[in-house]
C-alpha atoms as a PDB file:
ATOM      1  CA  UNK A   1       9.869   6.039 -11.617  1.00  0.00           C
ATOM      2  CA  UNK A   2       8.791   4.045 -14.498  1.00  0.00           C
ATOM      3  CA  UNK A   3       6.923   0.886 -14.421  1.00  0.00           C
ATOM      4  CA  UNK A   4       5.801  -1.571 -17.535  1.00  0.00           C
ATOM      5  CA  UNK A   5       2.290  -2.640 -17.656  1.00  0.00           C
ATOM      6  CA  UNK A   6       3.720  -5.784 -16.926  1.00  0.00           C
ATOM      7  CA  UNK A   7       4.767  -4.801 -13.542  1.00  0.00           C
ATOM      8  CA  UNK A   8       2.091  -2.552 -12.826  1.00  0.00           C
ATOM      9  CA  UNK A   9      -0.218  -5.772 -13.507  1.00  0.00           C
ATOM     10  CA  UNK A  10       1.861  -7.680 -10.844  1.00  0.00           C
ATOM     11  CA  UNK A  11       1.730  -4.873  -8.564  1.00  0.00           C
ATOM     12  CA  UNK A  12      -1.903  -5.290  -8.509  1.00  0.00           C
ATOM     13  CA  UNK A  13      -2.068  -8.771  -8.087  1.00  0.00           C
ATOM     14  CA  UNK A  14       0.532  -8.480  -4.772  1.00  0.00           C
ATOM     15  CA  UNK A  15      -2.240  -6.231  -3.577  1.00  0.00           C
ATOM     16  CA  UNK A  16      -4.593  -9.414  -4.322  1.00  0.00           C
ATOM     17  CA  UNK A  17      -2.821 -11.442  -2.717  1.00  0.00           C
ATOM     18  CA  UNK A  18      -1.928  -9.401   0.184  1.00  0.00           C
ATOM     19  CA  UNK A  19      -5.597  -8.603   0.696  1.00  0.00           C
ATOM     20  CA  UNK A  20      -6.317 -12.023   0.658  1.00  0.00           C
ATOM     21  CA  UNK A  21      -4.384 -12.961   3.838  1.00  0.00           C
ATOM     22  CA  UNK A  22      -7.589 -12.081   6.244  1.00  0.00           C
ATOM     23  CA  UNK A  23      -5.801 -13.852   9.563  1.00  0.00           C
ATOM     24  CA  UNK A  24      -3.178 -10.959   9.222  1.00  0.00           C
ATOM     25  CA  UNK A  25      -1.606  -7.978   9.876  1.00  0.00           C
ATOM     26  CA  UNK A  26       1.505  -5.971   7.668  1.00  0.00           C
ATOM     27  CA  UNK A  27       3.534  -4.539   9.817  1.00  0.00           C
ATOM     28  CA  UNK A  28       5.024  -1.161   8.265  1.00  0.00           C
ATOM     29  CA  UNK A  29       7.471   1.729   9.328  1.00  0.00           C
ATOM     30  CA  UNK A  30       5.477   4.777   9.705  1.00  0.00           C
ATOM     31  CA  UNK A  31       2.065   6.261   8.054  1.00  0.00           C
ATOM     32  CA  UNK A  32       3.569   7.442   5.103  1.00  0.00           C
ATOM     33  CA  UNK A  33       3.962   3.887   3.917  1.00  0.00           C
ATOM     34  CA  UNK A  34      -0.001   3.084   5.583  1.00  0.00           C
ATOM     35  CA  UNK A  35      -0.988   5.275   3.623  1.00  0.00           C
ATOM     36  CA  UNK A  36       0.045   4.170   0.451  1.00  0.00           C
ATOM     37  CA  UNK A  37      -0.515   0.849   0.762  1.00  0.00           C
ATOM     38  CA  UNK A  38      -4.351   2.173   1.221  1.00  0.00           C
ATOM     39  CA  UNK A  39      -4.476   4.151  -1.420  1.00  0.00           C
ATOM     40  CA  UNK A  40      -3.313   1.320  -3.772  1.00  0.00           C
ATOM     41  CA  UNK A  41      -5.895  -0.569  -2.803  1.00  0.00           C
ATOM     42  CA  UNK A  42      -4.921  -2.689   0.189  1.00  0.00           C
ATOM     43  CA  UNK A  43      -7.733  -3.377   2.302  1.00  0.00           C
ATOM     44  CA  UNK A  44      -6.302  -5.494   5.521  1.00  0.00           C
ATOM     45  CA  UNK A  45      -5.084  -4.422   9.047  1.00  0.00           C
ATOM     46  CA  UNK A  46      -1.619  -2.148   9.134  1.00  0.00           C
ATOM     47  CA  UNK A  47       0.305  -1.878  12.182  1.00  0.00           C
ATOM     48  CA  UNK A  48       3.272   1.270  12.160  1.00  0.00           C
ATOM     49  CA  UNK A  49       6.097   0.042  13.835  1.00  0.00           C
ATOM     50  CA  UNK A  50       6.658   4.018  14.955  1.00  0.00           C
ATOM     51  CA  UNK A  51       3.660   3.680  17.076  1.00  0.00           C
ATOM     52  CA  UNK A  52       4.498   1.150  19.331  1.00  0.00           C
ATOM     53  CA  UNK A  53       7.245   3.167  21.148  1.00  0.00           C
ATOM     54  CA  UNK A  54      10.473   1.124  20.705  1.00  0.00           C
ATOM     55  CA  UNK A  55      10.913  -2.533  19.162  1.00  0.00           C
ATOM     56  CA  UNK A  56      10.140  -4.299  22.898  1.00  0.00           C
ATOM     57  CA  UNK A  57       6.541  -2.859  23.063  1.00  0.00           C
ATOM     58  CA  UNK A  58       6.270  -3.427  19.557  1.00  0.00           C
ATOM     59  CA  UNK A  59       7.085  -7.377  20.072  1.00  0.00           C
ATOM     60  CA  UNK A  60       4.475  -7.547  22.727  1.00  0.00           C
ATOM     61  CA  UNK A  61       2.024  -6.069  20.990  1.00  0.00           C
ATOM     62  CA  UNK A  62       1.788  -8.032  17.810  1.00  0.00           C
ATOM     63  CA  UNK A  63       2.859 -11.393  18.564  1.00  0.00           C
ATOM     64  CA  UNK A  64      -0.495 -12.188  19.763  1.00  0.00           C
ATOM     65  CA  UNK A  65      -1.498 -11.723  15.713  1.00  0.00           C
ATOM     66  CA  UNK A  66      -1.428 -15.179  14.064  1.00  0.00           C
ATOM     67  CA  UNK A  67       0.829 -14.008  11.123  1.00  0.00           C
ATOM     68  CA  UNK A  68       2.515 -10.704  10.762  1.00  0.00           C
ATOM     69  CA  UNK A  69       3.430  -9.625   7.301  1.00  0.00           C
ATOM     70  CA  UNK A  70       6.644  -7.831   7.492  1.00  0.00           C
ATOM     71  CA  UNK A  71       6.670  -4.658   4.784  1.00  0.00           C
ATOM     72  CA  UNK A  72       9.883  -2.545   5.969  1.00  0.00           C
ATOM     73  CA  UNK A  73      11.754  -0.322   3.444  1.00  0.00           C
ATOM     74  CA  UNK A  74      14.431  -1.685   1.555  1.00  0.00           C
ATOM     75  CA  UNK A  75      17.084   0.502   3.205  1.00  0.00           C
ATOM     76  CA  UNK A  76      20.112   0.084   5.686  1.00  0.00           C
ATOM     77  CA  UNK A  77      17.445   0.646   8.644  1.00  0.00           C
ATOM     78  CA  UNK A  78      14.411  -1.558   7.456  1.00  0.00           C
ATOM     79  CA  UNK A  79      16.643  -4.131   6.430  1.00  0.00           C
ATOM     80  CA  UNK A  80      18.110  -4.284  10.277  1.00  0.00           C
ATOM     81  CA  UNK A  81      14.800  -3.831  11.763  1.00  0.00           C
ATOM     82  CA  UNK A  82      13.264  -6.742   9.927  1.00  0.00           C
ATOM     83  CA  UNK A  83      16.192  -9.128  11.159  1.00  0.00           C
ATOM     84  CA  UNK A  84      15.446  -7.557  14.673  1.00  0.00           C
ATOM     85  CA  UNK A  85      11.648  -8.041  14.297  1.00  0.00           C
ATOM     86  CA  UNK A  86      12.466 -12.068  13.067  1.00  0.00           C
ATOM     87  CA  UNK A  87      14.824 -12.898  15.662  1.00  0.00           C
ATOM     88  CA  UNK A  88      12.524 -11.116  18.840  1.00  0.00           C
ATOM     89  CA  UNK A  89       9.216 -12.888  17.262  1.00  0.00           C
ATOM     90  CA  UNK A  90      10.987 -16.305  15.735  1.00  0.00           C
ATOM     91  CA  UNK A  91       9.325 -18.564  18.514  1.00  0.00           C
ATOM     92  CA  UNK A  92       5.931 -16.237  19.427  1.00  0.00           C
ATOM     93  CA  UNK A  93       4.289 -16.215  16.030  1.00  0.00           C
ATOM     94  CA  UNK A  94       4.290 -16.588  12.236  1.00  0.00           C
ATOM     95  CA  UNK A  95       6.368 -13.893  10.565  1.00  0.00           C
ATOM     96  CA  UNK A  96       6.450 -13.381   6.867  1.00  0.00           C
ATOM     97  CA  UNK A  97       8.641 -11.872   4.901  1.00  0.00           C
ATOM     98  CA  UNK A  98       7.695 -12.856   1.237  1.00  0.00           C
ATOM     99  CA  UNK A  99       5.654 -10.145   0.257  1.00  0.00           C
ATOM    100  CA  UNK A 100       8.517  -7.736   0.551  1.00  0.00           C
ATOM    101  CA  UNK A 101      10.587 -10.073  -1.677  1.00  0.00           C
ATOM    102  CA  UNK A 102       8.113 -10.280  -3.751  1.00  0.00           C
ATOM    103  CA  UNK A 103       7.609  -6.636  -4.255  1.00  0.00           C
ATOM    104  CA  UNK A 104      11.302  -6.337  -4.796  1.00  0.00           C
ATOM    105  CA  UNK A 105      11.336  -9.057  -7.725  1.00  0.00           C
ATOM    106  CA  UNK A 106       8.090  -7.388  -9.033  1.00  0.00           C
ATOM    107  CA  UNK A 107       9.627  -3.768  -9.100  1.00  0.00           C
ATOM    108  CA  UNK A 108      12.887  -5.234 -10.200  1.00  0.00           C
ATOM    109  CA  UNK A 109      13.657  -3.385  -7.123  1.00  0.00           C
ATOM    110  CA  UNK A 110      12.951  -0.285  -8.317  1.00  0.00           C
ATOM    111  CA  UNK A 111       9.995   0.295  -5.661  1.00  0.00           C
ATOM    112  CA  UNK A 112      12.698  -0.002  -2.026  1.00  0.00           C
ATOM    113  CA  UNK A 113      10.352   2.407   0.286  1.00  0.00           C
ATOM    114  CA  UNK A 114       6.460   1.316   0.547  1.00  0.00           C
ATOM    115  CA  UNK A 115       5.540   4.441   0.540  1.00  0.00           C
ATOM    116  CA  UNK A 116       6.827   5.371  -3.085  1.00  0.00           C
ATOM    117  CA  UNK A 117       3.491   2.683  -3.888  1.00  0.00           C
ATOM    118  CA  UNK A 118       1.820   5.734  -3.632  1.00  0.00           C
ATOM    119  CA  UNK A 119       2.960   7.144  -7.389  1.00  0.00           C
ATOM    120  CA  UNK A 120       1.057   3.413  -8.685  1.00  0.00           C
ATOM    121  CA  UNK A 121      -2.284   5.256  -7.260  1.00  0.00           C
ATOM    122  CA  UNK A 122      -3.583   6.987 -10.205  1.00  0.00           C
ATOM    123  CA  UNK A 123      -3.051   3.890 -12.681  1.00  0.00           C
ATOM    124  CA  UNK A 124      -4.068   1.124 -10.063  1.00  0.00           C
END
């Protein structure tokens, strides 16, 4: 995969951002996609959905976090999880989804699985 400085520039200014949110937590699929979010530099708490056991225990858990940052792959499955995730945690707690539109836009959706941010490492 192929990215222009342009987009490798607003790549690391997501991570910026993202980092920047300090009252919460990205919520992601599994390690793979922990990891590279880490090793582009993201410095913030990551939950892995995977962890938790099933999507009740995973509700439970997080909606005592203020705002949970939604990063699911851009696939069949992530996209159904996410609309599971929103609808379970609608009236508990803040759930945000713009930072995995944004990543799409950035990529020009060429980045659909957080863990492929792990090929940005050696030029971030």
């Amino acid at each position: 995969m192929i990215l222009t400085e342009e987009e490798i520039q607003c790549v690391k200014n997501f991570v910026e951002l993202l980092n920047s949110k300090k009252k919460s937590v990205v919520v992601v699929e599994g390690k793979r996609d922990t990891f590279a979010l880490k090793q582009i530099g993201f410095t913030g708490k990551v939950l892995e959905f995977h962890r938790f056991g099933g999507i009740i225990n995973f509700v439970d858990s997080v909606a005592k976090h203020e705002n949970i940052i939604i990063l699911f792959d851009g696939d069949r499955k992530g996209r159904q999880l996410t609309g599971r995730v929103i609808h379970l945690l609608q009236r508990r707690t803040k759930v945000d989804i713009t930072f995995k539109r944004k990543l799409t836009k950035i990529t020009k959706g060429k980045i659909r699985f957080v863990e492929q941010l792990i090929c940005l490492e050696p030029i971030m």
